[in-house]
Protein backbone atom coordinates (compact mmCIF):
# COMPACT_ATOMS: atom_id res chain seq x y z
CA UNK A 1 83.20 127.29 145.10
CA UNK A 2 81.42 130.57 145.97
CA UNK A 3 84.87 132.41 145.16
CA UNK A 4 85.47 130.71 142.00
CA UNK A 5 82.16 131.68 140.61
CA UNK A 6 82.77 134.91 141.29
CA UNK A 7 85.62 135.08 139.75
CA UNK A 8 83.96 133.89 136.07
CA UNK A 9 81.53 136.04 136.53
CA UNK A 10 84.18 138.72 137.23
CA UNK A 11 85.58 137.89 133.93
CA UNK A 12 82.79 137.51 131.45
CA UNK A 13 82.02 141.45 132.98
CA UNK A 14 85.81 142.22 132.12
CA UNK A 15 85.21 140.28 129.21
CA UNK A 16 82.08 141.53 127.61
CA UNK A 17 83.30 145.34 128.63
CA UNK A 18 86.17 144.84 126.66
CA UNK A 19 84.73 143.46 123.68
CA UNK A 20 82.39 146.43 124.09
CA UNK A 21 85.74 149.07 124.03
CA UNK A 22 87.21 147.19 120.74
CA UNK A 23 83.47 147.33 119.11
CA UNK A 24 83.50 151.37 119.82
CA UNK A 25 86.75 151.99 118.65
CA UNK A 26 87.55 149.81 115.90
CA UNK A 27 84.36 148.48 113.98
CA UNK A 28 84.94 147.66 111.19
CA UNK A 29 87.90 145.15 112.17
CA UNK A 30 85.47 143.58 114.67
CA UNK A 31 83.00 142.94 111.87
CA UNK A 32 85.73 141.79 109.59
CA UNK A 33 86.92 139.20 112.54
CA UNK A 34 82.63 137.90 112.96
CA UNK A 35 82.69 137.48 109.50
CA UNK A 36 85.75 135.51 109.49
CA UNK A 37 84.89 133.09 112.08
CA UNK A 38 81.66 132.93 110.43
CA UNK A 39 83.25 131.16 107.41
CA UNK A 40 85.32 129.00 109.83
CA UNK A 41 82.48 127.76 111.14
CA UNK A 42 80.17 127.16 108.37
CA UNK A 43 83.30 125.34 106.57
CA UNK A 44 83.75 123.31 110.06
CA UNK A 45 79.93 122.40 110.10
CA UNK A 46 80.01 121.08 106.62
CA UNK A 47 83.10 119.49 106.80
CA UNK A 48 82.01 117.50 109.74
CA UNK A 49 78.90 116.75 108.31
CA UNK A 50 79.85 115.58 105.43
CA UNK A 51 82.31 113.37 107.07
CA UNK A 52 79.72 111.64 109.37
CA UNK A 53 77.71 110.93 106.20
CA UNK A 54 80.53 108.86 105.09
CA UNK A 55 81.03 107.30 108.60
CA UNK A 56 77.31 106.12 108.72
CA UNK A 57 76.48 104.66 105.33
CA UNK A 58 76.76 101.17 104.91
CA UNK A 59 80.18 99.88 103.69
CA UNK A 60 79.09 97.44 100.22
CA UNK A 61 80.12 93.92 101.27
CA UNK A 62 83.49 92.53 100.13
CA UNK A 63 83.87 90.72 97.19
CA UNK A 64 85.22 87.23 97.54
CA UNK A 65 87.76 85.89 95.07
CA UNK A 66 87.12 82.06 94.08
């Protein structure tokens, strides 16, 4: 367990370093890519709550035909 640990740890460093290279040398693509997912996730967000607004209000009962 102890090794496995280390290793995530070992890569959210590699991780985070790298992101940290990209940042310095291209900028304005990273921002670009933030922005981007940004969007996604708003739209995502609204999407699914708007879809468990419909899931939780109260169906109208059925109509019976005489």
């Amino acid at each position: 367990m102890l090794k496995s640990f280390g290793i995530l740890i070992g890569g959210v460093f590699i991780g985070a370093v790298g992101v940290e290279v990209v940042r310095k040398k291209y900028p304005e693509s990273l921002e670009k890519l933030y922005a981007k997912s940004c969007e996604t996730a708003s739209g995502a967000k609204e999407a699914f709550k708007k879809g468990y607004s419909n899931a939780v209000q109260p169906k109208p009962p059925a109509q019976a035909s005489a």
